[in-house]
N, C-alpha and C. Protein backbone atom coordinates (compact mmCIF):
# COMPACT_ATOMS: atom_id res chain seq x y z
N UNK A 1 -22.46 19.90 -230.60
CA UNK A 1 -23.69 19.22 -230.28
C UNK A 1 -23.72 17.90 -231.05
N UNK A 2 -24.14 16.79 -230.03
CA UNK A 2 -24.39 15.29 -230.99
C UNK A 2 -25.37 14.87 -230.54
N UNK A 3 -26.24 14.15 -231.18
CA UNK A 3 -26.90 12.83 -230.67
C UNK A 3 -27.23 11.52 -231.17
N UNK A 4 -28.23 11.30 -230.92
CA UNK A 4 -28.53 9.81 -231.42
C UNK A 4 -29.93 9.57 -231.57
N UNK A 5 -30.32 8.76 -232.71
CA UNK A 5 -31.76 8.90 -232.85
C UNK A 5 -32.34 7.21 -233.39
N UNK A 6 -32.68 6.29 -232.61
CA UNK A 6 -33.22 4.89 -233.15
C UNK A 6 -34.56 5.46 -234.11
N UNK A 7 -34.51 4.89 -235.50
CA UNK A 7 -36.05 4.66 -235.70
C UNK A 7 -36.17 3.42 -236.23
N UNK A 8 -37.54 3.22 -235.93
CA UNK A 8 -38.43 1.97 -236.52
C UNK A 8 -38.92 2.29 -238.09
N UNK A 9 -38.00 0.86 -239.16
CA UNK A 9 -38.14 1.16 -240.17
C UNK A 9 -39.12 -0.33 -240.70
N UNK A 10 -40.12 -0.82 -239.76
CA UNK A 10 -40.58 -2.23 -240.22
C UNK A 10 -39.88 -3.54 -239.56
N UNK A 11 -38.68 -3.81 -240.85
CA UNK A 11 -38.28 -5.03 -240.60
C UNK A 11 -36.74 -4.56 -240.53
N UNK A 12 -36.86 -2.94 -240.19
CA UNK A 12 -35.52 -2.78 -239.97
C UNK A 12 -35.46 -1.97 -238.48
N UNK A 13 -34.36 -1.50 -237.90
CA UNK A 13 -34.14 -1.09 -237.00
C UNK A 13 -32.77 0.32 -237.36
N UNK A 14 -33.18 1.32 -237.62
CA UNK A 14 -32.05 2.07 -237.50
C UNK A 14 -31.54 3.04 -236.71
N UNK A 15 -30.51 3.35 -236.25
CA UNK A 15 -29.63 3.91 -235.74
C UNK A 15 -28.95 5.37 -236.12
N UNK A 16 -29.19 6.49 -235.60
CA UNK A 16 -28.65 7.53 -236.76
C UNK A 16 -27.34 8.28 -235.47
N UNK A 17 -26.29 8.14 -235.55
CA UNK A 17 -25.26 9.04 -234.77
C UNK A 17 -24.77 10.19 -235.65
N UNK A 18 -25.59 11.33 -234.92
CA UNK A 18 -25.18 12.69 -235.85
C UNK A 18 -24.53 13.92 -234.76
N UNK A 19 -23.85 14.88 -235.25
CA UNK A 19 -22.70 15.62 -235.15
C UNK A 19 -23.65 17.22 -235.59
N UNK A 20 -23.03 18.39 -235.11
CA UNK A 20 -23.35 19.50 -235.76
C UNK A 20 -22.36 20.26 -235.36
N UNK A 21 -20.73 19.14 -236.38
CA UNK A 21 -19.53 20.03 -236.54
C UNK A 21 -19.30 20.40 -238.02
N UNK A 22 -18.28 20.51 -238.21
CA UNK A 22 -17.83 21.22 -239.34
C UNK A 22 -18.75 20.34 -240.87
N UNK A 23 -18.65 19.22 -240.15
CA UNK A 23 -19.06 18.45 -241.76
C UNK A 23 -17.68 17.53 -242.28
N UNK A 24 -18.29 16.53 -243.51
CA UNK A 24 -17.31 15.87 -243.92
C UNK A 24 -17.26 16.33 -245.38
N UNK A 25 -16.24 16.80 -246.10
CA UNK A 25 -15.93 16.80 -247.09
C UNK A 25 -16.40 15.75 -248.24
N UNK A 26 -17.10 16.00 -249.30
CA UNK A 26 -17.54 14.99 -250.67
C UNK A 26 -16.12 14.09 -250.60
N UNK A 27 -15.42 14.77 -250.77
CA UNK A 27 -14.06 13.92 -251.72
C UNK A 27 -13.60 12.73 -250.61
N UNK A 28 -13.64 13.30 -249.24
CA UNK A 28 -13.48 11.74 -248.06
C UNK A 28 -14.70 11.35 -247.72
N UNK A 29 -15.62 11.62 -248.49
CA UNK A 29 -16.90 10.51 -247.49
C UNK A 29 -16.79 9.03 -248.54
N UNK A 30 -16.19 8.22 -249.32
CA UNK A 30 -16.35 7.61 -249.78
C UNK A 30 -15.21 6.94 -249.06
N UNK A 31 -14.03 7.21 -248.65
CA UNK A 31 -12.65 7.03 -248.07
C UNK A 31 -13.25 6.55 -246.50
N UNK A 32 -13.87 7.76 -245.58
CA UNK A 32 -13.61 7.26 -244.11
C UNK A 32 -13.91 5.91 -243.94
N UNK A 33 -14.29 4.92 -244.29
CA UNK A 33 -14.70 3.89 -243.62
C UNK A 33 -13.58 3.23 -243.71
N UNK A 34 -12.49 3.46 -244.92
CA UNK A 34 -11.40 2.84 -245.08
C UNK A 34 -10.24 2.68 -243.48
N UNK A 35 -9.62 1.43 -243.63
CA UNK A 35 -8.68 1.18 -242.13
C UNK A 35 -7.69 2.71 -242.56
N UNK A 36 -7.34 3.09 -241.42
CA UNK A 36 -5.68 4.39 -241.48
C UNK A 36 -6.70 5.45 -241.87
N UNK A 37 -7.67 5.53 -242.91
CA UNK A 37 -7.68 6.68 -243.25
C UNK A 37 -8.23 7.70 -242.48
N UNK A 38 -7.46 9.26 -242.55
CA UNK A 38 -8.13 10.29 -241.58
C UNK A 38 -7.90 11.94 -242.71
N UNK A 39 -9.13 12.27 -241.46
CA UNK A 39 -9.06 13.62 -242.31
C UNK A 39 -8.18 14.23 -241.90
N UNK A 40 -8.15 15.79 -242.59
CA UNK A 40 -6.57 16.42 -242.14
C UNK A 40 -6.68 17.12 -240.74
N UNK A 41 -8.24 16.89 -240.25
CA UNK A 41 -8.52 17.45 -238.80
C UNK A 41 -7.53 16.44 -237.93
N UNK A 42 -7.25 15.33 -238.27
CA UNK A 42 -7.24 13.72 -237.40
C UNK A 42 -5.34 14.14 -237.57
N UNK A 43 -4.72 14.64 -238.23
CA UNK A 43 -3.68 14.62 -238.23
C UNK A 43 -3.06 16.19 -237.64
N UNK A 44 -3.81 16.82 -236.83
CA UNK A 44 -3.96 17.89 -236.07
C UNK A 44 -3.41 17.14 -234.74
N UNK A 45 -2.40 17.24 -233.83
CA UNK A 45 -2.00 16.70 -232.31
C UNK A 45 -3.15 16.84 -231.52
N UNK A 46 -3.54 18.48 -232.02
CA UNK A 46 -5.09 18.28 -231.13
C UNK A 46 -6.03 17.31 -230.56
N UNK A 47 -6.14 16.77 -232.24
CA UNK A 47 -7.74 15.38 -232.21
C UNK A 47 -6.79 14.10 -232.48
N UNK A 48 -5.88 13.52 -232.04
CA UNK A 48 -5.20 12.48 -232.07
C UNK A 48 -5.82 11.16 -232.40
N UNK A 49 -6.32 11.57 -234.22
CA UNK A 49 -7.18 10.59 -234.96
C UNK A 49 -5.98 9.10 -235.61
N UNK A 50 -6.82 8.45 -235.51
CA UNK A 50 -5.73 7.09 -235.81
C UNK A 50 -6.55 6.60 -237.15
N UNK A 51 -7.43 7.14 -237.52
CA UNK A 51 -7.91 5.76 -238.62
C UNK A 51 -8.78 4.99 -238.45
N UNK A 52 -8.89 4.29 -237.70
CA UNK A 52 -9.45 2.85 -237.23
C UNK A 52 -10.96 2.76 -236.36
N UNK A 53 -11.22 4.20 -235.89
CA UNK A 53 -12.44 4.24 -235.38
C UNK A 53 -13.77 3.28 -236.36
N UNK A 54 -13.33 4.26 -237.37
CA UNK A 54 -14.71 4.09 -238.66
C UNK A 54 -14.88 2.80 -239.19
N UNK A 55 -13.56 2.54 -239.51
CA UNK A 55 -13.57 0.96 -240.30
C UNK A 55 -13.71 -0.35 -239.25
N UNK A 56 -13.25 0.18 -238.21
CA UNK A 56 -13.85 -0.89 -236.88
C UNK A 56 -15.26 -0.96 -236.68
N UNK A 57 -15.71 0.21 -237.15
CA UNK A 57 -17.59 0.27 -236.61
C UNK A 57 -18.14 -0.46 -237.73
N UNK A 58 -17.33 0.12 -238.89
CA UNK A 58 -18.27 -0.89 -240.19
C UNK A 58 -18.43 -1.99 -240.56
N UNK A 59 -16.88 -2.86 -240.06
CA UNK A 59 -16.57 -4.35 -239.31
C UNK A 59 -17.89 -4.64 -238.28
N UNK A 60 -17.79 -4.25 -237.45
CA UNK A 60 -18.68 -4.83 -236.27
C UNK A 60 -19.95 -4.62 -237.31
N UNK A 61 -20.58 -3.69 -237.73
CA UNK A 61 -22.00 -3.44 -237.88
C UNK A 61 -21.93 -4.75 -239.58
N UNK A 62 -21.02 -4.46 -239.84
CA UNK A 62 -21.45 -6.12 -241.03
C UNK A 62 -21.02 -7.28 -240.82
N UNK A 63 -20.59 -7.54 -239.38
CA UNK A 63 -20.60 -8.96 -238.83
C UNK A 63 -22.03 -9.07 -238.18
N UNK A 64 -22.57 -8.06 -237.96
CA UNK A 64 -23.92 -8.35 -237.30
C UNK A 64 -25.13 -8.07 -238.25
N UNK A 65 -24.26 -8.14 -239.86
CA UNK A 65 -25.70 -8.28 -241.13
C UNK A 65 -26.31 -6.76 -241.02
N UNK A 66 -25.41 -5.60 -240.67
CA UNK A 66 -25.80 -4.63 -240.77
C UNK A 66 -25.37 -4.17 -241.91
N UNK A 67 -26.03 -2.56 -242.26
CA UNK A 67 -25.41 -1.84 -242.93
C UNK A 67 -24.93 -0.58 -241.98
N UNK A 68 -23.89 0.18 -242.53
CA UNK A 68 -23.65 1.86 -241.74
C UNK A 68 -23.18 2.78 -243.56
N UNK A 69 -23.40 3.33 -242.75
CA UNK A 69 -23.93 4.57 -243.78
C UNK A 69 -22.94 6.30 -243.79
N UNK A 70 -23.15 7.16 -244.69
CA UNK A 70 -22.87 8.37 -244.41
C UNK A 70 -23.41 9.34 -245.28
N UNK A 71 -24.07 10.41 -244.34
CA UNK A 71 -24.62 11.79 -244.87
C UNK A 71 -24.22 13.09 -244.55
N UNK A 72 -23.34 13.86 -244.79
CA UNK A 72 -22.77 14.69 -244.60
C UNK A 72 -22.86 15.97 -245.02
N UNK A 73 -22.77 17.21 -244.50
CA UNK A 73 -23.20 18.33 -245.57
C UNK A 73 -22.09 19.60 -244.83
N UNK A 74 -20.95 20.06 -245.43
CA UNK A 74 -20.48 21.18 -245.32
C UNK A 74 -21.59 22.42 -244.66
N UNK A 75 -22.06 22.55 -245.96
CA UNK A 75 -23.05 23.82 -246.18
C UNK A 75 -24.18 23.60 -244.50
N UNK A 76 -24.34 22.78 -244.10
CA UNK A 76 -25.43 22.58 -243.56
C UNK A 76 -24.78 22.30 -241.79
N UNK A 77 -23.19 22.13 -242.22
CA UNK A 77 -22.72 21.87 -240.72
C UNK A 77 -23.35 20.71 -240.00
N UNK A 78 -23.46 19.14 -240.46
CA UNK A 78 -24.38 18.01 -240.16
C UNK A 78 -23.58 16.95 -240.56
N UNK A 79 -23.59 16.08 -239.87
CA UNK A 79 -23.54 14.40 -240.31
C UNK A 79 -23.52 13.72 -239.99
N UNK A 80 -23.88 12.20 -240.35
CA UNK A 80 -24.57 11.32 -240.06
C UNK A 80 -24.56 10.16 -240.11
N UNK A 81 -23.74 9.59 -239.18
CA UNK A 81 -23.71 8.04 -239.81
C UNK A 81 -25.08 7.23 -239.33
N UNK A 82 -25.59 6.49 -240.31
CA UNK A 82 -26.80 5.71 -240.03
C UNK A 82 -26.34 4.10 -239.93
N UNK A 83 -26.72 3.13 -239.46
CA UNK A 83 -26.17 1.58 -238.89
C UNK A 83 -27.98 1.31 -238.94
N UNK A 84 -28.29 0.15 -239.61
CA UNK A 84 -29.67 -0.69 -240.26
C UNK A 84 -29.21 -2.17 -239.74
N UNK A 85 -30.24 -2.42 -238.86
CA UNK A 85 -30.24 -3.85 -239.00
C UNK A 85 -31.60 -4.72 -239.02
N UNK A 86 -31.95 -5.75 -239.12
CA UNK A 86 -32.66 -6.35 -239.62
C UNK A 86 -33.51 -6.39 -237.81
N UNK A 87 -34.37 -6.32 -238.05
CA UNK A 87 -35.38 -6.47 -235.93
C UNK A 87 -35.02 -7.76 -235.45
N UNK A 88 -34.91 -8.09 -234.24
CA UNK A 88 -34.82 -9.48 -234.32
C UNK A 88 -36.33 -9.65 -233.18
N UNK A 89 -37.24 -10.30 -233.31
CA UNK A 89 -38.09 -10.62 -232.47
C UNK A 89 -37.97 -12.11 -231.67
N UNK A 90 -38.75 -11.94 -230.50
CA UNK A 90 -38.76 -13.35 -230.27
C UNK A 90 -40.12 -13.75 -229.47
């Protein structure tokens, strides 16, 4: 199960893309955003992970003065990347 959830934070705008799979491990949530890096699921033939998903999204989202984010929980089977950007009105 995934989805997606916009909220209105003021003068921000956020974005939450969440998961209710296995979870990300403490020791790689500081790592995924890095280019190449994958978990040991990604090096399974199965999920034919390359790396580059994460650190491409975090590129795009801070060329556009964003932030992206991660909340993750084993125990809880959840996670969460969050992407903030500033509203733009006109």
């Amino acid at each position: 199960m995934f989805g997606l959830t916009v909220r209105d934070e003021g003068e921000i705008v956020a974005v939450d893309v969440w998961d209710r799979g296995k979870g990300i491990a403490e020791i790689h949530q500081e790592r995924v955003f890095e280019r190449l890096y994958t978990l040991d699921d990604a090096r399974n033939p199965q999920f034919h992970g390359s790396g580059l998903g994460l650190s491409i999204s975090k590129r795009l989202t801070e060329e556009m003065n964003g932030t992206i984010s991660l909340s993750s929980s084993q125990a809880e089977k959840k996670t969460t990347f969050t992407c903030k950007f500033k509203q733009l009105t006109y």
